[in-house]
Protein backbone atom coordinates (compact mmCIF):
# COMPACT_ATOMS: atom_id res chain seq x y z
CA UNK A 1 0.00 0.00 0.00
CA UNK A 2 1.43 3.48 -0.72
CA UNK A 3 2.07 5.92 1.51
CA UNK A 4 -0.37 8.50 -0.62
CA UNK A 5 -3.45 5.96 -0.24
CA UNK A 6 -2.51 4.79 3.63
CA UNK A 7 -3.10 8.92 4.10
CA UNK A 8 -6.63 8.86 2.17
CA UNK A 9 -7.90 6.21 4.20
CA UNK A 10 -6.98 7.95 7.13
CA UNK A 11 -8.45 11.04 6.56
CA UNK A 12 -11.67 9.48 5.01
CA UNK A 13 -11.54 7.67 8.56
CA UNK A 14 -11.10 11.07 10.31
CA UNK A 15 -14.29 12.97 7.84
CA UNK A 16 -16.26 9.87 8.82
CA UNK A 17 -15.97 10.52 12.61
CA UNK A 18 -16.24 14.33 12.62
CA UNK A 19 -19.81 13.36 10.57
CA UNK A 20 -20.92 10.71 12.66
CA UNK A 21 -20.35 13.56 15.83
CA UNK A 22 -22.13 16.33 14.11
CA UNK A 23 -25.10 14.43 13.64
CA UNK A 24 -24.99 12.62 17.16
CA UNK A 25 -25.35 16.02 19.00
CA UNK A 26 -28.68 17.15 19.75
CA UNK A 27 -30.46 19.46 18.10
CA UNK A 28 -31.47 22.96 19.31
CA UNK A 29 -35.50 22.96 19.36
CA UNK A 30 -35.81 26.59 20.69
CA UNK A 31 -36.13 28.14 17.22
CA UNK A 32 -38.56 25.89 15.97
CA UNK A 33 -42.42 27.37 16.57
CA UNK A 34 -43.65 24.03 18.80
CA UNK A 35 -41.20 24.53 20.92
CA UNK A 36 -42.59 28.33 21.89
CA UNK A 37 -45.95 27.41 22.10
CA UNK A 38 -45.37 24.66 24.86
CA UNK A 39 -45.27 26.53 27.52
CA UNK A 40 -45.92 30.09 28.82
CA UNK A 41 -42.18 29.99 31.22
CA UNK A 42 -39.34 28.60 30.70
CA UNK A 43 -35.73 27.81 32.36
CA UNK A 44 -32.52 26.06 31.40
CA UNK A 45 -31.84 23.74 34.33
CA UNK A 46 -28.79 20.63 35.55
CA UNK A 47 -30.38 17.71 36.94
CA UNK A 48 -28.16 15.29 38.13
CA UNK A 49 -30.10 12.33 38.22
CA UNK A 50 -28.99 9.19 41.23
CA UNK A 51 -27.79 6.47 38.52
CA UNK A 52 -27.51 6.60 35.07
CA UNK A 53 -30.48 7.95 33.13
CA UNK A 54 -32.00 7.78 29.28
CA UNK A 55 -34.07 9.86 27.72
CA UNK A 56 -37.06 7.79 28.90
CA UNK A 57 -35.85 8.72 32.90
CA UNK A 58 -36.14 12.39 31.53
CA UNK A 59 -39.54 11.96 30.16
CA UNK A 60 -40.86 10.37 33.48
CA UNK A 61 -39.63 12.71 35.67
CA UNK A 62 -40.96 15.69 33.48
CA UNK A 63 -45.08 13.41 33.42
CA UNK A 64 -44.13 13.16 37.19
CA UNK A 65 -43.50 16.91 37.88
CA UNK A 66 -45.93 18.30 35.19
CA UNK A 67 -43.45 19.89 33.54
CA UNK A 68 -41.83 19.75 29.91
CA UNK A 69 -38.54 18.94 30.34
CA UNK A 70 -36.53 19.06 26.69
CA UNK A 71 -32.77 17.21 26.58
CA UNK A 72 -29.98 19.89 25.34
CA UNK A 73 -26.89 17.88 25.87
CA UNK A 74 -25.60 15.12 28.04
CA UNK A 75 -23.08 15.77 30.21
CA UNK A 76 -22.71 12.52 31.73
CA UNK A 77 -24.12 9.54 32.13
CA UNK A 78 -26.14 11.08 35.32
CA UNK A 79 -26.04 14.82 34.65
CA UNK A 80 -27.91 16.19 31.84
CA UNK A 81 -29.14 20.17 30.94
CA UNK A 82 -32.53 19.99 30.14
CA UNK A 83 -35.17 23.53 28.81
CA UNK A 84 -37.70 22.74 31.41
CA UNK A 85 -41.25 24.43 29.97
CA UNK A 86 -44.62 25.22 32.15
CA UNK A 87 -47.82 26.62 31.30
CA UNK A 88 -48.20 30.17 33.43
CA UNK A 89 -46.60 32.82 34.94
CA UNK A 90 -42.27 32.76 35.97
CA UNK A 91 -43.44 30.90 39.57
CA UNK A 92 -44.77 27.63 37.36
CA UNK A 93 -41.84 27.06 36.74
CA UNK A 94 -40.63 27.43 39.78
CA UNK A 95 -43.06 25.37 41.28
CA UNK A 96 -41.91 23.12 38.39
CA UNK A 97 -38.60 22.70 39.35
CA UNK A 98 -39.19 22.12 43.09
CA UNK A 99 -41.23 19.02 42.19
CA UNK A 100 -38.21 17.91 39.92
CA UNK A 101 -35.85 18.03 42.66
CA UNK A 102 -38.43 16.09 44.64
CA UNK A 103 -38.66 13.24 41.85
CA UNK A 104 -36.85 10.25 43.77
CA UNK A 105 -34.77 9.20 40.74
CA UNK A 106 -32.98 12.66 40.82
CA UNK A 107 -30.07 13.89 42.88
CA UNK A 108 -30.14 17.63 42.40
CA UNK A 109 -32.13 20.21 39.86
CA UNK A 110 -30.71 23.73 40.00
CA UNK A 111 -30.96 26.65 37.75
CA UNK A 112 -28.27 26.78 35.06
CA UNK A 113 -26.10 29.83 35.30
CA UNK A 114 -23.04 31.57 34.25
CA UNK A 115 -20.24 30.50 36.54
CA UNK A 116 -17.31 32.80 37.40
CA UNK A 117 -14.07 32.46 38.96
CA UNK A 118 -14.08 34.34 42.55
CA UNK A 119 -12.18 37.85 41.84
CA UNK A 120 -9.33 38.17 44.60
């Protein structure tokens, strides 16, 4: 095998994986016009859940709570951000969340926010 085809192999190789990533990451639903009419609040939260959860966890825990809770990534096997959706004012989803972080099967639900590095 020459050295020029041993390199196109491993690049097609490489092209494959980069394509295979792109289309394994979720997509962003916010733009699309069913995902604004779900709910009248909404919040980007981090659940950590207490073992390793699917997508089908998720979904129970948002039927549980009353709440639509939408996937954005996976962090970890256990730790996901999730757009959690509610119909009414800022306080349903509030109420929302507090009935997430009661859900047995998860660990902790907080509000996702900006971290910074402590000045000083």
């Amino acid at each position: 095998m020459s050295r020029r085809s041993h390199h196109a192999r491993v690049a097609l190789c490489l092209l494959g994986a980069v394509l295979a990533q792109a289309c394994a990451e979720p997509r962003d639903d916010r733009s699309s016009p069913a995902a604004a009419t779900t709910g009248d609040c909404s919040t980007r939260i981090l659940v950590g859940f207490v073992a390793a959860a699917e997508t089908s966890v998720v979904a129970a825990v948002a039927q549980t709570a009353a709440v639509q809770l939408t996937v954005v990534s996976r962090l970890l096997p256990d730790l996901y951000v999730l757009d959690l959706a509610s119909d009414g004012p800022d306080s349903a989803c509030v109420a929302g969340l507090e009935r997430v972080r009661a859900d047995a099967r998860v660990r902790s639900a907080d509000l996702d926010t900006r971290r910074e590095p402590h000045a000083g």
